[in-house]
C-alpha atoms as a PDB file:
ATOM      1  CA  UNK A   1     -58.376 -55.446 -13.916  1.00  0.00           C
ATOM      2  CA  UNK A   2     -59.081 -57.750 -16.994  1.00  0.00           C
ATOM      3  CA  UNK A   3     -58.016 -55.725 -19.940  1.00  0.00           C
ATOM      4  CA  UNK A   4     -57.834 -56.849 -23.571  1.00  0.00           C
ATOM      5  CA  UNK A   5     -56.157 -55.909 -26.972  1.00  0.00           C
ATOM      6  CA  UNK A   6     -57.538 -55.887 -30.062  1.00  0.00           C
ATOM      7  CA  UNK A   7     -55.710 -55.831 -33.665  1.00  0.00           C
ATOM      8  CA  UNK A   8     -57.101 -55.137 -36.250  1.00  0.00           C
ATOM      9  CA  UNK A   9     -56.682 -54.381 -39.936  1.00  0.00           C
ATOM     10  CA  UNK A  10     -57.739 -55.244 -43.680  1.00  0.00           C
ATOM     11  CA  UNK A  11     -55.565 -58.468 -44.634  1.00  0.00           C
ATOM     12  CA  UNK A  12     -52.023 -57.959 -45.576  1.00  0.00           C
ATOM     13  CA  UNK A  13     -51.275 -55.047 -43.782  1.00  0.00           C
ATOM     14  CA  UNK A  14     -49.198 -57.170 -40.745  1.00  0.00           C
ATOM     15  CA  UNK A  15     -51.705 -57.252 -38.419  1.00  0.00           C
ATOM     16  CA  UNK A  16     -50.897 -60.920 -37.454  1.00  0.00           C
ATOM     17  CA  UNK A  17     -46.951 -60.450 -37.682  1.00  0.00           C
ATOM     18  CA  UNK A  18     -47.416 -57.764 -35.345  1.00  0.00           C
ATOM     19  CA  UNK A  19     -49.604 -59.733 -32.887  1.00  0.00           C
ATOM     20  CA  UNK A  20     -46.975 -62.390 -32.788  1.00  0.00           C
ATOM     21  CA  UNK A  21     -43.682 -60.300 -32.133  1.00  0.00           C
ATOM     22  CA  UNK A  22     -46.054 -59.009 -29.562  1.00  0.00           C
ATOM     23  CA  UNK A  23     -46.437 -61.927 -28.045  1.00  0.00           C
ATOM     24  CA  UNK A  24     -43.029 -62.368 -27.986  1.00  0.00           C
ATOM     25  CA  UNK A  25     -42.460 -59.054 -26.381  1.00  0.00           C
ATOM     26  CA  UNK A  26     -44.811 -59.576 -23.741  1.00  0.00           C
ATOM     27  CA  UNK A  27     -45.422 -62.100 -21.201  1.00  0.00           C
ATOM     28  CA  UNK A  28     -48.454 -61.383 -19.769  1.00  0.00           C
ATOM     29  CA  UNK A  29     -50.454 -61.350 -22.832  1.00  0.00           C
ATOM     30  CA  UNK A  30     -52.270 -64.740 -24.075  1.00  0.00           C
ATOM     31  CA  UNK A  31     -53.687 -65.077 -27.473  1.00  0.00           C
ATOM     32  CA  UNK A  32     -57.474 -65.363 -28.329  1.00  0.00           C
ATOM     33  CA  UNK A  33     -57.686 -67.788 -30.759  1.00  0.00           C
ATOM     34  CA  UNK A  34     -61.324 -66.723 -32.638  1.00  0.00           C
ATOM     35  CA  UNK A  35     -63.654 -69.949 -33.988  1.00  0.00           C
ATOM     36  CA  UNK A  36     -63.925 -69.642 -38.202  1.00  0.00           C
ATOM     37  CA  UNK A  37     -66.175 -71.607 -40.687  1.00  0.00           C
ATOM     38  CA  UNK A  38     -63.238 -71.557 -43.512  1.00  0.00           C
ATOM     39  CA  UNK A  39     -61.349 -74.063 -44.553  1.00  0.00           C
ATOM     40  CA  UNK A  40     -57.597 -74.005 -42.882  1.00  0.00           C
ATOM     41  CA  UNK A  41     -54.616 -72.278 -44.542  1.00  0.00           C
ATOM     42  CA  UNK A  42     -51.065 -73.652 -45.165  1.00  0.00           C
ATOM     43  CA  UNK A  43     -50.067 -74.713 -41.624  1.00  0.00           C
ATOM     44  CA  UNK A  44     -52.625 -73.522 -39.342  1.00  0.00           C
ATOM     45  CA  UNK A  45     -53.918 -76.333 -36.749  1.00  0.00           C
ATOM     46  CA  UNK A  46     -56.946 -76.381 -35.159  1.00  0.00           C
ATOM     47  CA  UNK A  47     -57.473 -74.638 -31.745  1.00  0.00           C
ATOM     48  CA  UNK A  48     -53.869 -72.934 -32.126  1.00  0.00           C
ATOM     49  CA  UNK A  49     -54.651 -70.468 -35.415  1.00  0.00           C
ATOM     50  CA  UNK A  50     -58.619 -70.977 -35.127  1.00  0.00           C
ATOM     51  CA  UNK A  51     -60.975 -73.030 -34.026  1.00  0.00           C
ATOM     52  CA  UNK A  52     -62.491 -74.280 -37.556  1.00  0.00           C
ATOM     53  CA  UNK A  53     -65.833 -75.291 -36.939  1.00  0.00           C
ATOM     54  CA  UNK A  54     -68.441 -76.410 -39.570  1.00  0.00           C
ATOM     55  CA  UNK A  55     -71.284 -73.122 -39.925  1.00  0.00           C
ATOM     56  CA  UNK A  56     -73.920 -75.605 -38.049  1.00  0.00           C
ATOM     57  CA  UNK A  57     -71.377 -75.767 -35.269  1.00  0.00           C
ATOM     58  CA  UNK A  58     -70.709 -72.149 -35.104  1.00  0.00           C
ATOM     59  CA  UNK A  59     -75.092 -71.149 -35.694  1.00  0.00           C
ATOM     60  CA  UNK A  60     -75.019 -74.113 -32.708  1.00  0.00           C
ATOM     61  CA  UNK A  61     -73.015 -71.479 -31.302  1.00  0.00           C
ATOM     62  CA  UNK A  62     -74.514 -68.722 -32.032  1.00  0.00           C
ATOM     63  CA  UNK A  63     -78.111 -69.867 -30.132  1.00  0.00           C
ATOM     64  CA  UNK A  64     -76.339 -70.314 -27.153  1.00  0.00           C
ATOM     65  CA  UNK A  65     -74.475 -67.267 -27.137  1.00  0.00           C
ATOM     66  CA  UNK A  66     -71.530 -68.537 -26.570  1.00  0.00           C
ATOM     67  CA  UNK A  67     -69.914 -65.360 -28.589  1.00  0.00           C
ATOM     68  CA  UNK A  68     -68.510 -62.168 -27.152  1.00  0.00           C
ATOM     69  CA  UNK A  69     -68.941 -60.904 -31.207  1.00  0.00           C
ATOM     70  CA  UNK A  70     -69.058 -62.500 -34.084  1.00  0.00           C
ATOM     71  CA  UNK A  71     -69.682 -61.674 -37.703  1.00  0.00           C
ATOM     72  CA  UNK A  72     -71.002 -63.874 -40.839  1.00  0.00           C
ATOM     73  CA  UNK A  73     -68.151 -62.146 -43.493  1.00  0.00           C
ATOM     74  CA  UNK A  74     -69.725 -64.132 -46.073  1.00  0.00           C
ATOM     75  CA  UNK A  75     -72.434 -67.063 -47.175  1.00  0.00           C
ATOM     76  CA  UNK A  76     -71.598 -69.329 -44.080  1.00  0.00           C
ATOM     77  CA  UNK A  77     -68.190 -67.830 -43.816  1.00  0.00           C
ATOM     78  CA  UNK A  78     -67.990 -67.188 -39.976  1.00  0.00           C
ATOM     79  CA  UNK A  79     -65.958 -65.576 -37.481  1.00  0.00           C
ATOM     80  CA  UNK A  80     -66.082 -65.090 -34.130  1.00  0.00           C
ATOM     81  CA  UNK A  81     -64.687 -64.992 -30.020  1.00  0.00           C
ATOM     82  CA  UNK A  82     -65.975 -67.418 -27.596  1.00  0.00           C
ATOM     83  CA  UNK A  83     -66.562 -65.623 -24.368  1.00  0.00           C
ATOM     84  CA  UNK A  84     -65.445 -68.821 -22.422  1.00  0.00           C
ATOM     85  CA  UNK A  85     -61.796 -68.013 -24.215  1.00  0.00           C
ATOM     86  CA  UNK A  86     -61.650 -64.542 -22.756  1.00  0.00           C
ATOM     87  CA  UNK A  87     -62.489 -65.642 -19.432  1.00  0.00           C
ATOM     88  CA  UNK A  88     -60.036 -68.546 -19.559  1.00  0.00           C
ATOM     89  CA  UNK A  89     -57.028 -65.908 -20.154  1.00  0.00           C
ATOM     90  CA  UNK A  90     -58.353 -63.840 -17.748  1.00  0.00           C
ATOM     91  CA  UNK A  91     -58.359 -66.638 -14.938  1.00  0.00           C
ATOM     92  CA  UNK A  92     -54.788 -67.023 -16.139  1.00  0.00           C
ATOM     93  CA  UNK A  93     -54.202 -63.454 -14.621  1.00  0.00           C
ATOM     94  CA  UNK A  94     -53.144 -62.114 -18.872  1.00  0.00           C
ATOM     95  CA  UNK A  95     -54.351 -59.615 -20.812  1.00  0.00           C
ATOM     96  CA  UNK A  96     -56.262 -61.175 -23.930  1.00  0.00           C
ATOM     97  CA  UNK A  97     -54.906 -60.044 -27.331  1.00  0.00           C
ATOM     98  CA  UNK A  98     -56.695 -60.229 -30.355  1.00  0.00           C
ATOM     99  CA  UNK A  99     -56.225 -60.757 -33.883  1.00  0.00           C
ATOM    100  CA  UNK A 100     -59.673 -60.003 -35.779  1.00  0.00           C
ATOM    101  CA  UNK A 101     -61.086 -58.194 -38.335  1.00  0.00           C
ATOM    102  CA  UNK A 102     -62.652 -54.554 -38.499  1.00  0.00           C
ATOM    103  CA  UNK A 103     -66.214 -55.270 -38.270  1.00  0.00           C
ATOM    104  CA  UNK A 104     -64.881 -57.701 -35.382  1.00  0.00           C
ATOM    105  CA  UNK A 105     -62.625 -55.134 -33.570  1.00  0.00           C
ATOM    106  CA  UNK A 106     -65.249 -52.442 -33.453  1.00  0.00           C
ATOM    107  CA  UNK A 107     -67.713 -54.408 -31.969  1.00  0.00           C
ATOM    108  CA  UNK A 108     -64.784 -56.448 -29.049  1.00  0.00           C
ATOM    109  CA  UNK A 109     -64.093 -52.541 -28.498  1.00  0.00           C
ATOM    110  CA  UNK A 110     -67.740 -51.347 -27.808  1.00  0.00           C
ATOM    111  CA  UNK A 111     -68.068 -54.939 -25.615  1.00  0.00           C
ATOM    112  CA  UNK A 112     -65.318 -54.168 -23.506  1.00  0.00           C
ATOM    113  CA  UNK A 113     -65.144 -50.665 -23.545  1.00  0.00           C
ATOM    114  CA  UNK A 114     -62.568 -49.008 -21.179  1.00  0.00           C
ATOM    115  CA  UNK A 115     -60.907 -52.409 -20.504  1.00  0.00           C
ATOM    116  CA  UNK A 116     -60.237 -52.558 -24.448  1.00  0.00           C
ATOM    117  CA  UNK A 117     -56.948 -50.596 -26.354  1.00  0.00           C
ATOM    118  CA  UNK A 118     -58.521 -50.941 -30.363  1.00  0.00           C
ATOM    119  CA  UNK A 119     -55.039 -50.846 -32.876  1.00  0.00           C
ATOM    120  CA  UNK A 120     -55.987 -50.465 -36.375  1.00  0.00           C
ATOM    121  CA  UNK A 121     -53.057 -51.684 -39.077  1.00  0.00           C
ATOM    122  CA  UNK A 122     -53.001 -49.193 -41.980  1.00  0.00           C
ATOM    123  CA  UNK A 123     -50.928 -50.786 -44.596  1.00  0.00           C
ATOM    124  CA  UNK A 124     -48.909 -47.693 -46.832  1.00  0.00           C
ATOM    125  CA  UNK A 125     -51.524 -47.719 -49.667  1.00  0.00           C
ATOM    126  CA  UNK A 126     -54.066 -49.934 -51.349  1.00  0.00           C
ATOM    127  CA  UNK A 127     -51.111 -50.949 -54.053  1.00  0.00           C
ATOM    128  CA  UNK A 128     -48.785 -51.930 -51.604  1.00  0.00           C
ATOM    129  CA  UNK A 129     -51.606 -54.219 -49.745  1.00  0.00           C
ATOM    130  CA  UNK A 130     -52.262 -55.854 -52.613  1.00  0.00           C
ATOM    131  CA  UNK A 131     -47.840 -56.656 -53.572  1.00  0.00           C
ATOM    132  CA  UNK A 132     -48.293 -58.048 -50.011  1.00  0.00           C
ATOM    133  CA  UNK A 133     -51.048 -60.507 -50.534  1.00  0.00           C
ATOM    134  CA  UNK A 134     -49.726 -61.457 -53.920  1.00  0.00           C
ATOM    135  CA  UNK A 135     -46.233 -62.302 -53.046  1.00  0.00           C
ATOM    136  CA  UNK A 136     -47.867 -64.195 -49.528  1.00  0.00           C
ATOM    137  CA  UNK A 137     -49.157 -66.504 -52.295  1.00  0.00           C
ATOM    138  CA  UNK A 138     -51.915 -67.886 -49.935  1.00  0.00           C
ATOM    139  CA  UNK A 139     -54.753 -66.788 -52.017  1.00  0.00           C
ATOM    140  CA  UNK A 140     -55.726 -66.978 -55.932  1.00  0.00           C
ATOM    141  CA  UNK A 141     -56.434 -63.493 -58.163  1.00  0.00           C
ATOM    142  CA  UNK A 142     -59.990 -63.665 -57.534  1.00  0.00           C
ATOM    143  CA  UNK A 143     -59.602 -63.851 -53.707  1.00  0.00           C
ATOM    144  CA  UNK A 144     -56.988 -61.037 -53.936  1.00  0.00           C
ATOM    145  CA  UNK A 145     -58.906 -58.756 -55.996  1.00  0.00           C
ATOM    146  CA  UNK A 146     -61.993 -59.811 -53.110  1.00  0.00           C
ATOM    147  CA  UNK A 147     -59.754 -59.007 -50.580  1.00  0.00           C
ATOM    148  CA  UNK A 148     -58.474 -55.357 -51.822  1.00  0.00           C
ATOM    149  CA  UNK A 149     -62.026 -54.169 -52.597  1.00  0.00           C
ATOM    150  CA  UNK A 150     -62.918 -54.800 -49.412  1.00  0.00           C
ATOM    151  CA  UNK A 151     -59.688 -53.445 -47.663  1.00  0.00           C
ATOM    152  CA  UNK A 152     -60.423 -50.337 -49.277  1.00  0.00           C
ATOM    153  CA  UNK A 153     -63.826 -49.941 -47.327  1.00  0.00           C
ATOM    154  CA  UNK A 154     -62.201 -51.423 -44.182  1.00  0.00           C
ATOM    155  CA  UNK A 155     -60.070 -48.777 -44.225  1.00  0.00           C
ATOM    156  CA  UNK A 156     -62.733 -46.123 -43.717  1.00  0.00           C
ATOM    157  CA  UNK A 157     -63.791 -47.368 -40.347  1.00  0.00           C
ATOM    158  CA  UNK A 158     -60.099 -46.657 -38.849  1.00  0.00           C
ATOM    159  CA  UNK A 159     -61.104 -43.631 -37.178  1.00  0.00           C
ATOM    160  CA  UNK A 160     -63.218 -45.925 -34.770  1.00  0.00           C
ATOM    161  CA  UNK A 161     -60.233 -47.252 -33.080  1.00  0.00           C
ATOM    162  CA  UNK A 162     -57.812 -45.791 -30.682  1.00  0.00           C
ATOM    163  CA  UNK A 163     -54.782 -45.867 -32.145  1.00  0.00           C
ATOM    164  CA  UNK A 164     -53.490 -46.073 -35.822  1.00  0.00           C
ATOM    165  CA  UNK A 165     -50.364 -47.582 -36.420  1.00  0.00           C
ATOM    166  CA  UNK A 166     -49.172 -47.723 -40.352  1.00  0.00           C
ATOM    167  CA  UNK A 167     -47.246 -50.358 -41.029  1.00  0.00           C
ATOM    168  CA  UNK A 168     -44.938 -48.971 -43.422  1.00  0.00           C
ATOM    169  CA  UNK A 169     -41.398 -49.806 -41.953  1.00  0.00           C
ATOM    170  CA  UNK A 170     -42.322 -53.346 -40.322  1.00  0.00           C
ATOM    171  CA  UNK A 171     -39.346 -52.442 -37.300  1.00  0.00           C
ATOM    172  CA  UNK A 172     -40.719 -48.955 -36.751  1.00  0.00           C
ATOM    173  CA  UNK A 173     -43.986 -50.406 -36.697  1.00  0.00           C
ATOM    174  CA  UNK A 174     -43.086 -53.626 -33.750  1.00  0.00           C
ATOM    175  CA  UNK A 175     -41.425 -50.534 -32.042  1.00  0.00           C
ATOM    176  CA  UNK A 176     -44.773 -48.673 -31.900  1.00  0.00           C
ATOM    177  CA  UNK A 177     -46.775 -51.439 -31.050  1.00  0.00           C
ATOM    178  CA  UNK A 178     -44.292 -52.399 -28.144  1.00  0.00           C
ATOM    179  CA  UNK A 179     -44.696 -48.540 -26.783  1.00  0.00           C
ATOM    180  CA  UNK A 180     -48.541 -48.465 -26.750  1.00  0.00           C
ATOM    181  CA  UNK A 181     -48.690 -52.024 -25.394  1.00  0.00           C
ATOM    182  CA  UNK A 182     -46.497 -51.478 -22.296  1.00  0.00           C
ATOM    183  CA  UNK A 183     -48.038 -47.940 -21.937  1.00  0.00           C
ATOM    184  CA  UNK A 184     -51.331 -49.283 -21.956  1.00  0.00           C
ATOM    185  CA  UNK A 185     -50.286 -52.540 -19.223  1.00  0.00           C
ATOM    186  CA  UNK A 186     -48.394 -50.068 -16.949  1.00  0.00           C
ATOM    187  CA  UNK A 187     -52.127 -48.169 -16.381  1.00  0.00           C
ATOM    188  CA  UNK A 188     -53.475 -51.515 -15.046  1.00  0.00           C
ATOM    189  CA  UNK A 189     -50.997 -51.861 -12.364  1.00  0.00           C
ATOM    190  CA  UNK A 190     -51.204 -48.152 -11.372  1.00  0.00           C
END
């Protein structure tokens, strides 16, 4: 059965650390990499960390639904999962892992329903987020301060997912993560 995993969390809470040890963990998961309109960060490379499209590309997209879900976060800053990605893992014979936001995991979790495990990333607090994104040093104040007001309403929809894990302890948290992954693999071969 095609079966997919979906992280998510408010940025800085680990989300994407997670999703990589994961990958590590696990062979039989492939990563989705999701189509943005922003600019690229540090040392991501197109079509391994995102697909960066310009927003006419992705509204190109958009008309020929070409999206499993996708989400305009702000003025022409887009996100979003090609359908044609899923079904290329799946063809593969892995289980598709995501790495998306809230609004983005709620709505891959009500798309694939049953075939879906939803893992919402609680960071500690709101203070401790925002030590995280500072000393990342990827973003200025302004983004930061953008970035913890809306983590604090991100939080609220956590409850919509099927598991929480709170990454407080980044080891306990892998080890947590490695437990509901194989748990949730093992019912697809049973």
């Amino acid at each position: 059965m095609n079966k997919v995993i979906i992280f998510s969390a408010p940025s800085g809470s680990g989300k994407t650390t997670l999703v990589k040890h994961s990958l590590e963990v696990f062979n039989d998961l492939q990563f989705s990499i999701s189509c943005t309109t922003r600019q690229p960060r540090g040392n991501e490379i197109h079509a391994v960390d995102y697909h960066f499209l310009s927003p006419d590309e992705f509204r190109q997209k958009i008309s020929e639904n070409a999206f499993v879900e996708f989400e305009e976060v702000y003025t022409d800053r887009y996100y979003g999962t090609l359908k044609s990605e899923v079904e290329k893992i799946w063809k593969q014979g892995k289980v598709v892992i995501f790495d998306v936001d809230v609004k983005g995991g709620i709505s891959l979790k009500k798309y694939f329903g049953e075939k879906a495990l939803s893992i919402f990333i609680e960071p500690p607090s709101i203070e401790e987020l925002e030590r995280r994104l500072i000393l990342r040093n990827t973003d200025d104040a302004e983004t930061i301060k953008i970035r913890v007001e809306k983590a604090e309403e991100e939080l609220s929809y956590a409850k919509e997912f099927d598991r929480i894990v709170i990454n407080t302890d980044l080891d306990e948290a892998k080890k947590e993560i490695e437990s509901l992954i194989q748990n949730f693999i093992e019912e697809t071969r049973s």
